[in-house]
Each structure stands twice: as structure tokens, then as C-alpha cells.
Protein backbone atom coordinates (compact mmCIF):
# COMPACT_ATOMS: atom_id res chain seq x y z
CA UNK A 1 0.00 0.00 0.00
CA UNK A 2 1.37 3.86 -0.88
CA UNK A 3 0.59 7.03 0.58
CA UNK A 4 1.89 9.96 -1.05
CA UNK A 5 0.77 12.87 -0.27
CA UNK A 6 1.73 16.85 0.72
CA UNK A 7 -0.95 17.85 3.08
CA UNK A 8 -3.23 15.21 4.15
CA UNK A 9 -2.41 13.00 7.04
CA UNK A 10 -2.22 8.92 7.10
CA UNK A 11 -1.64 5.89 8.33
CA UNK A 12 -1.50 2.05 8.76
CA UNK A 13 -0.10 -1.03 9.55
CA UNK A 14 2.17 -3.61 8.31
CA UNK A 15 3.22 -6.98 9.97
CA UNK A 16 7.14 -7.78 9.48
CA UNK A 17 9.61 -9.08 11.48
CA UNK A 18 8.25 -5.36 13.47
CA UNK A 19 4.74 -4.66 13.64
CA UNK A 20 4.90 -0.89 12.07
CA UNK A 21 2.63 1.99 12.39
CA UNK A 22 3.24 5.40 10.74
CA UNK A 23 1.68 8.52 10.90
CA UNK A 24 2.22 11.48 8.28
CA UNK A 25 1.42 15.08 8.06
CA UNK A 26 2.38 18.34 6.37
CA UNK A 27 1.42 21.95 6.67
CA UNK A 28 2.43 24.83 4.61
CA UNK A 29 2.97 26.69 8.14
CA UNK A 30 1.75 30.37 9.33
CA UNK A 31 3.55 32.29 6.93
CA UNK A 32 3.66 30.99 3.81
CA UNK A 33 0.93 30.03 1.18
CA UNK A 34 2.24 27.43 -1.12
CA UNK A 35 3.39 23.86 0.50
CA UNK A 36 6.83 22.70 -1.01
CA UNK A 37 7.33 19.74 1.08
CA UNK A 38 6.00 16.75 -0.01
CA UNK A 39 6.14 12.80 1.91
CA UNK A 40 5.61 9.47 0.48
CA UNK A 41 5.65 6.15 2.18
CA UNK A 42 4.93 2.06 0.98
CA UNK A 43 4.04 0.95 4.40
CA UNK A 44 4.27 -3.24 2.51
CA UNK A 45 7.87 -2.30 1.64
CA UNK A 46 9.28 -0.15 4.83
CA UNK A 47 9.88 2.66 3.21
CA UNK A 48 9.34 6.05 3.91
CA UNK A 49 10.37 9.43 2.10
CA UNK A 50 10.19 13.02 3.14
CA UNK A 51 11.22 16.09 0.44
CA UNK A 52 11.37 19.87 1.03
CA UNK A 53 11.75 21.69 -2.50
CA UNK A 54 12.93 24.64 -3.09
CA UNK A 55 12.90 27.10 -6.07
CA UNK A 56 11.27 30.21 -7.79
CA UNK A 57 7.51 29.73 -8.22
CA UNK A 58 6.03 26.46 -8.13
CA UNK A 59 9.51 24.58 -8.76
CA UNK A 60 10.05 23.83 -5.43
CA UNK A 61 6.63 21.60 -5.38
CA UNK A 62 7.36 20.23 -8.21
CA UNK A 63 11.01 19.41 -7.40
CA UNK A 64 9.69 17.79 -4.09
CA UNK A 65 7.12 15.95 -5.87
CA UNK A 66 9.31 14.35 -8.69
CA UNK A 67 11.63 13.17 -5.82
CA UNK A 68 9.12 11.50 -3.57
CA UNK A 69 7.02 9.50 -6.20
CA UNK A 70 10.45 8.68 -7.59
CA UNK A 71 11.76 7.00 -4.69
CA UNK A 72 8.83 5.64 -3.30
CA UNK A 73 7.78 3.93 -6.51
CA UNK A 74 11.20 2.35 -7.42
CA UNK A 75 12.35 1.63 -3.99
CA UNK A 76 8.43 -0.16 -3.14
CA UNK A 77 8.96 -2.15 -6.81
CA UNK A 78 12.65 -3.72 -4.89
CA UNK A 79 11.93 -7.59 -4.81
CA UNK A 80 15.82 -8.31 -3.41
CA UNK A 81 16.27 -7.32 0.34
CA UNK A 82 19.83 -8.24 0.19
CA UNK A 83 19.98 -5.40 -2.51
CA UNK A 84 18.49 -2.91 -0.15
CA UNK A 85 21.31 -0.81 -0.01
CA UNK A 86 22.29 -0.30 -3.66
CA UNK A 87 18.41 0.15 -4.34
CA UNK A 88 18.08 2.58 -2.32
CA UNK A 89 21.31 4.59 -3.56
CA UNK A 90 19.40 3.82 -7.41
CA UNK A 91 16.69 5.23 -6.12
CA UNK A 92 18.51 8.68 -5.08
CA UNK A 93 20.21 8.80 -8.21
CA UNK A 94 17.45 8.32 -10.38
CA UNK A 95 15.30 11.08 -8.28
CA UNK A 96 18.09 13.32 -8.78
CA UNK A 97 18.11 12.72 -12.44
CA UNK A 98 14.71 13.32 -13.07
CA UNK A 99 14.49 16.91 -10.82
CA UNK A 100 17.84 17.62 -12.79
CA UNK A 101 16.17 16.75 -16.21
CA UNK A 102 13.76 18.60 -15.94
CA UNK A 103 14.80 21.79 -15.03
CA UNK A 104 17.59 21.66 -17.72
CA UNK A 105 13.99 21.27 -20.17
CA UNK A 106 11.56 23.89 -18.80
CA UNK A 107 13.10 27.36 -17.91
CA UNK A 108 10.53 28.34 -15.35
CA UNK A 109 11.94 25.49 -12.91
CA UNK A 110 15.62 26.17 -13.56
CA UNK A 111 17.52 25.95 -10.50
CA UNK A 112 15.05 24.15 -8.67
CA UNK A 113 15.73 21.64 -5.94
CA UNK A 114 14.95 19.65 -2.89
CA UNK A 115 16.15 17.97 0.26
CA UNK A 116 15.53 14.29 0.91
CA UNK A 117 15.45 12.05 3.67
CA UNK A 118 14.36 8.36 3.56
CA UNK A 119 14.16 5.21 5.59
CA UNK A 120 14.28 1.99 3.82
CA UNK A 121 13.09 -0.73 6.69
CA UNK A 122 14.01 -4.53 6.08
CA UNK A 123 13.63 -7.15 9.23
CA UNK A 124 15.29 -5.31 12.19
CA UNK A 125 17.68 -2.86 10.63
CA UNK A 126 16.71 0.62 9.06
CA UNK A 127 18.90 2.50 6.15
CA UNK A 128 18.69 5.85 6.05
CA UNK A 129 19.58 7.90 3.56
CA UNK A 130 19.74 11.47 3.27
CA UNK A 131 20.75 14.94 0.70
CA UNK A 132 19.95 18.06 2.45
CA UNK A 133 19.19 19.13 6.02
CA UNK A 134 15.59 17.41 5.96
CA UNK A 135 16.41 15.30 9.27
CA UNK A 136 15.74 11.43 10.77
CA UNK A 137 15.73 10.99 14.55
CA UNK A 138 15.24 8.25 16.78
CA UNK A 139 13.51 8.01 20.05
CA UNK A 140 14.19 5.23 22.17
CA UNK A 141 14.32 4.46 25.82
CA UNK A 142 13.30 8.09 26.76
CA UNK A 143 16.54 9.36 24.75
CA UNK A 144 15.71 11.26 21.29
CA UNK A 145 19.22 10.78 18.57
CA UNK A 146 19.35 12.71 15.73
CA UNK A 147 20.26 10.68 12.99
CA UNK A 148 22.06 12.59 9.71
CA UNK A 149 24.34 15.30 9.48
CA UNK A 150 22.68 18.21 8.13
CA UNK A 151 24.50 18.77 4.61
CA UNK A 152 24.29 22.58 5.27
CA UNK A 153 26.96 25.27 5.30
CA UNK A 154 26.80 25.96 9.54
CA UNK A 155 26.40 22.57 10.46
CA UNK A 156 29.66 21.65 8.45
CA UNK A 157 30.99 24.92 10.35
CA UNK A 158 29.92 22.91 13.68
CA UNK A 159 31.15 19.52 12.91
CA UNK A 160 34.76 21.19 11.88
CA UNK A 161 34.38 23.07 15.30
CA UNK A 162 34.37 26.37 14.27
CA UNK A 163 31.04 27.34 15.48
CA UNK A 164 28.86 26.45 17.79
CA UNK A 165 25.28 24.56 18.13
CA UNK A 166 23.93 27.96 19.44
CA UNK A 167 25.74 30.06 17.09
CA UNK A 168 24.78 27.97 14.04
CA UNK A 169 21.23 28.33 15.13
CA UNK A 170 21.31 32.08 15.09
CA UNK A 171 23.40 32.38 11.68
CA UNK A 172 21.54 34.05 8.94
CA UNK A 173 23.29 31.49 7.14
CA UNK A 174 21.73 28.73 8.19
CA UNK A 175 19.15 27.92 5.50
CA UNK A 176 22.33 27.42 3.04
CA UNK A 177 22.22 23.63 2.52
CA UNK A 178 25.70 22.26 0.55
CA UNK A 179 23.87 19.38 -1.54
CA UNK A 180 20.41 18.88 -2.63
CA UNK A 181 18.60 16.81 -5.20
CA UNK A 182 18.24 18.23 -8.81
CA UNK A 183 20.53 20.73 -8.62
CA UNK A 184 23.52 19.14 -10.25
CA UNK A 185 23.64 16.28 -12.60
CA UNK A 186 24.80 13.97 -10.19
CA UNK A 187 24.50 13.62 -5.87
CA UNK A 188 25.92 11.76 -3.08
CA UNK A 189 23.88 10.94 -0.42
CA UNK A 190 24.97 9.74 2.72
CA UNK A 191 23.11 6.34 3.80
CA UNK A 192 23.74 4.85 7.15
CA UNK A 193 22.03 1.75 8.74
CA UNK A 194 20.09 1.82 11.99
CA UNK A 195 19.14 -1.51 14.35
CA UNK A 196 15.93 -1.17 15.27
CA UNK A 197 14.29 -2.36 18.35
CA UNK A 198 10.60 -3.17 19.37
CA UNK A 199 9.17 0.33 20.81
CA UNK A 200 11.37 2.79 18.50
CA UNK A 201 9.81 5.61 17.45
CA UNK A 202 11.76 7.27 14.04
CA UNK A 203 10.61 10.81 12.77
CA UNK A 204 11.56 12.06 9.03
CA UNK A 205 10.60 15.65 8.85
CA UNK A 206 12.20 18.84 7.34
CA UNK A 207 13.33 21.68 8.54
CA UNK A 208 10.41 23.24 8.90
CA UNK A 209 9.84 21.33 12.48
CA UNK A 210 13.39 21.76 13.41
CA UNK A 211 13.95 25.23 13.48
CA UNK A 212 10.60 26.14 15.55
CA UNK A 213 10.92 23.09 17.69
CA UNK A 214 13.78 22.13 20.09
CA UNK A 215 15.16 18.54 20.52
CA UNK A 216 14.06 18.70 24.04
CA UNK A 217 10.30 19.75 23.17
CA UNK A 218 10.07 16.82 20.43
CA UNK A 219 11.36 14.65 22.75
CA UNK A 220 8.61 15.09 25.26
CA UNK A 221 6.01 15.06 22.95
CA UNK A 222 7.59 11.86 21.63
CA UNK A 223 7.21 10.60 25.05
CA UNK A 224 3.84 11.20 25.71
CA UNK A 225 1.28 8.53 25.81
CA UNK A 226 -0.39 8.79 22.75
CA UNK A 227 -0.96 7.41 19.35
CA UNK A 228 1.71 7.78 16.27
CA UNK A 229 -1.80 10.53 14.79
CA UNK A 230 -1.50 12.26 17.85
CA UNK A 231 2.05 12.85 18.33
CA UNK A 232 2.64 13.14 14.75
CA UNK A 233 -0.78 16.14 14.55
CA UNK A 234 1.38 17.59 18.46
CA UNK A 235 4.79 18.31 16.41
CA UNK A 236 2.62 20.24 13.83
CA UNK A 237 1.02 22.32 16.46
CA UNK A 238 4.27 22.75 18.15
CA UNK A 239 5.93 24.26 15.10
CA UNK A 240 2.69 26.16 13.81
CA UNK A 241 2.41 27.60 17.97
CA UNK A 242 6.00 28.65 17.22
CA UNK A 243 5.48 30.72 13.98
CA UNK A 244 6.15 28.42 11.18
CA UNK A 245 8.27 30.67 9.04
CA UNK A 246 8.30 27.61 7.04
CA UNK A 247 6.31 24.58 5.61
CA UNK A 248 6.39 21.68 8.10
CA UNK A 249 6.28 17.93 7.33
CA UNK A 250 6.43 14.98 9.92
CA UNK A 251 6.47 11.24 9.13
CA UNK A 252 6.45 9.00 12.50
CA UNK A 253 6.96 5.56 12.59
CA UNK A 254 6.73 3.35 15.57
CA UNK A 255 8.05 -0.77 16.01
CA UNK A 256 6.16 -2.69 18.05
């Protein structure tokens, strides 16, 4: 079963080796009209995809879009788990090609783009790949772990140590992101793997949450007892009660 979607809110089941649940929602925030985020997930295949495009006009939608349906599609056609790896790096590649394509073919969507961040789910273990600052975290065990390495020009700043977390989060350069998909004919994304364990919670979201909500204040809401809907519908309201300068897009996933 697929869900793709850039505003409505879903979610399921699917029995594996996990029992998984996921919950997804986006909002185009307080501020701004247009939604360019978009999520997708294939709840049969474990995997789950969230995009924030940017870009004059619409091109950021459409960027984010391409992307998503991209991934999704090829990554939920992947009959080979032991191949999970390499299809999901395919998968990237091929999204990237298509965003790239076809801004080098219609003007008004030149220079378009988008972040991705995607969790690929086979038996106990979780690959996550990311391009962009569009984040995965992990709850578990009361402790919240962020998962990638923001591919943005502070962040780098921080892991090289010079800046810090605080002054990186004040830095009007901060929205400045050092690879995204579509903008250049080819991209590396980083991919990781992840053992999962019965009661993990992971979120996919962009940055929409992150820079109105804290890692302590996601955390606790994380914790609360409550469905995957209602935390999931809580981290919306916590960015949107912030300001949301910025569209905001949540996918959570729980094991059981």
C-alpha cells in the first residue's frame, strides 16, 4: 500500500519481522501560502520518504514531488532485500536525475531543488539515507538521537568546530544547505544503517519542524502517551504555535 501525499495525514499497519505503524502530516505553516514539502511512504515495503523543495515559483513543489514518487515507486517495486542498499542509492540517483532533467527542459523550474530524507526498513535494521538538512531521529528508551548530518553550510561549520550549536542556530546562514537533489547532474547521499528495536519511534521531517521546535520539546512530545496521529498532529502544532516561518512535514513511525 502507498501514501503519497503533501498535506493530508495517514496511516497504517504492516506486519514484518516489526509490527509498524506510521503517521504522516504536512502543513504549509503560518507564513507561507504554497506547501513545497511533499512525503511518500509504501508501508508493505518499509519505506518512507520526506522532500522539502525549493525554487522560484512552483519549482520547489514540483522538485519535491518528482523526488518522492520517484523514490517511493522504485524503492516499493525492490523484490531483493539483500539489494536494499544499492536500491536505495538507485533510487537517489534516479530522483536526482529526473528533478535535474527537468529543469535543464523547462526554464521556469531552472535551479530548482529539494532535500531528501528516507528510511528503507528490512527485518530489524533501518537505512537511512539522506541529501539536504531534511532530518531522521530516533527516540528510544526516553533518549531522542538525531540521525544525519545536516549537509548545510553551519552545520559543516559545527562539525569542523568552528562554530557552535547555538551560534549555528542564530546564523543568517543557516538555511544554506551544501547538496540537494536536482541541482547538479549527479549527488551523493549519505546512507547509514540503523538496528531497530521493538518500541522505537523514528521521525523524518524537514526543517520546517526543526527550526521552531527544540530537541528537548520533540522529545517530550515523543514521550507522551499517545498514538503515532497524535504525536505526529502535536509536532505540527508545536511548530505552527512557534510561527512556522516555514512549511512543516512529519512522518512517525513506531516498532512494536
Amino acid at each position: 500500500m502507498v501514501y503519497l501525499g503533501a498535506g493530508k495525514k495517514t496511516h497504517a499497519t504492516m506486519p514484518t519481522s516489526f509490527t509498524l505503524r506510521a503517521a504522516a502530516l504536512s502543513d504549509p505553516g503560518k507564513v507561507r501560502t504554497a506547501n513545497e514539502d511533499a512525503y511518500g511512504y509504501c508501508l508493505d515495503a518499509g519505506v518512507f520518504a520526506v522532500c522539502d523543495g525549493m525554487g522560484g515559483a512552483a519549482a520547489g513543489e514540483v522538485a519535491s514531488r518528482l523526488a518522492v514518487d520517484t523514490l517511493i515507486e522504485r524503492l516499493c517495486a525492490a523484490t531483493s532485500p539483500e539489494d536494499r542498499r544499492i536500491a536505495l542509492e538507485e533510487s537517489i540517483a534516479a530522483a536526482n536525475r529526473l528533478v535535474y532533467g527537468h529543469a535543464a527542459q523547462d526554464a521556469s523550474l531552472q535551479g530548482m531543488g529539494t532535500t531528501l530524507v528516507a528510511v528503507a526498513i528490512q527485518d530489524h535494521n533501518a537505512l537511512v539515507g539522506h541529501v539536504g538538512d531534511s532530518r531522521c531521529y530516533l527516540y528510544r528508551g526516553g533518549q531522542l538521537t538525531r540521525q544525519t548530518n545536516d549537509h548545510s553550510l553551519v552545520d559543516e561549520q559545527v562539525r569542523l568546530g568552528h562554530m557552535t550549536q547555538a551560534d549555528a542556530d542564530r546564523s543568517p546562514l543557516r538555511n544554506v544547505i551544501t547538496r540537494a537533489i536536482g541541482t547538479q547532474h549527479a549527488v551523493e547521499p549519505e546512507i547509514t544503517e540503523l538496528p531497530l528495536e521493538s518500541g522505537d519511534l523514528l521521525l523524518l521531517c524537514s526543517d520546517g519542524l526543526t527550526r521552531e521546535v527544540p530537541d528537548v520539546r520533540i522529545a517530550a512530545i515523543l514521550q507522551s502517551p499517545a498514538t503515532v496521529d497524535e504525536k505526529c498532529q502535536r509536532l505540527i502544532d508545536a511548530a505552527n504555535d512557534a510561527g512556522s516561518r516555514d512549511n512543516v512535514t512529519a512522518i512517525l513511525i513506531s516498532t512494536s
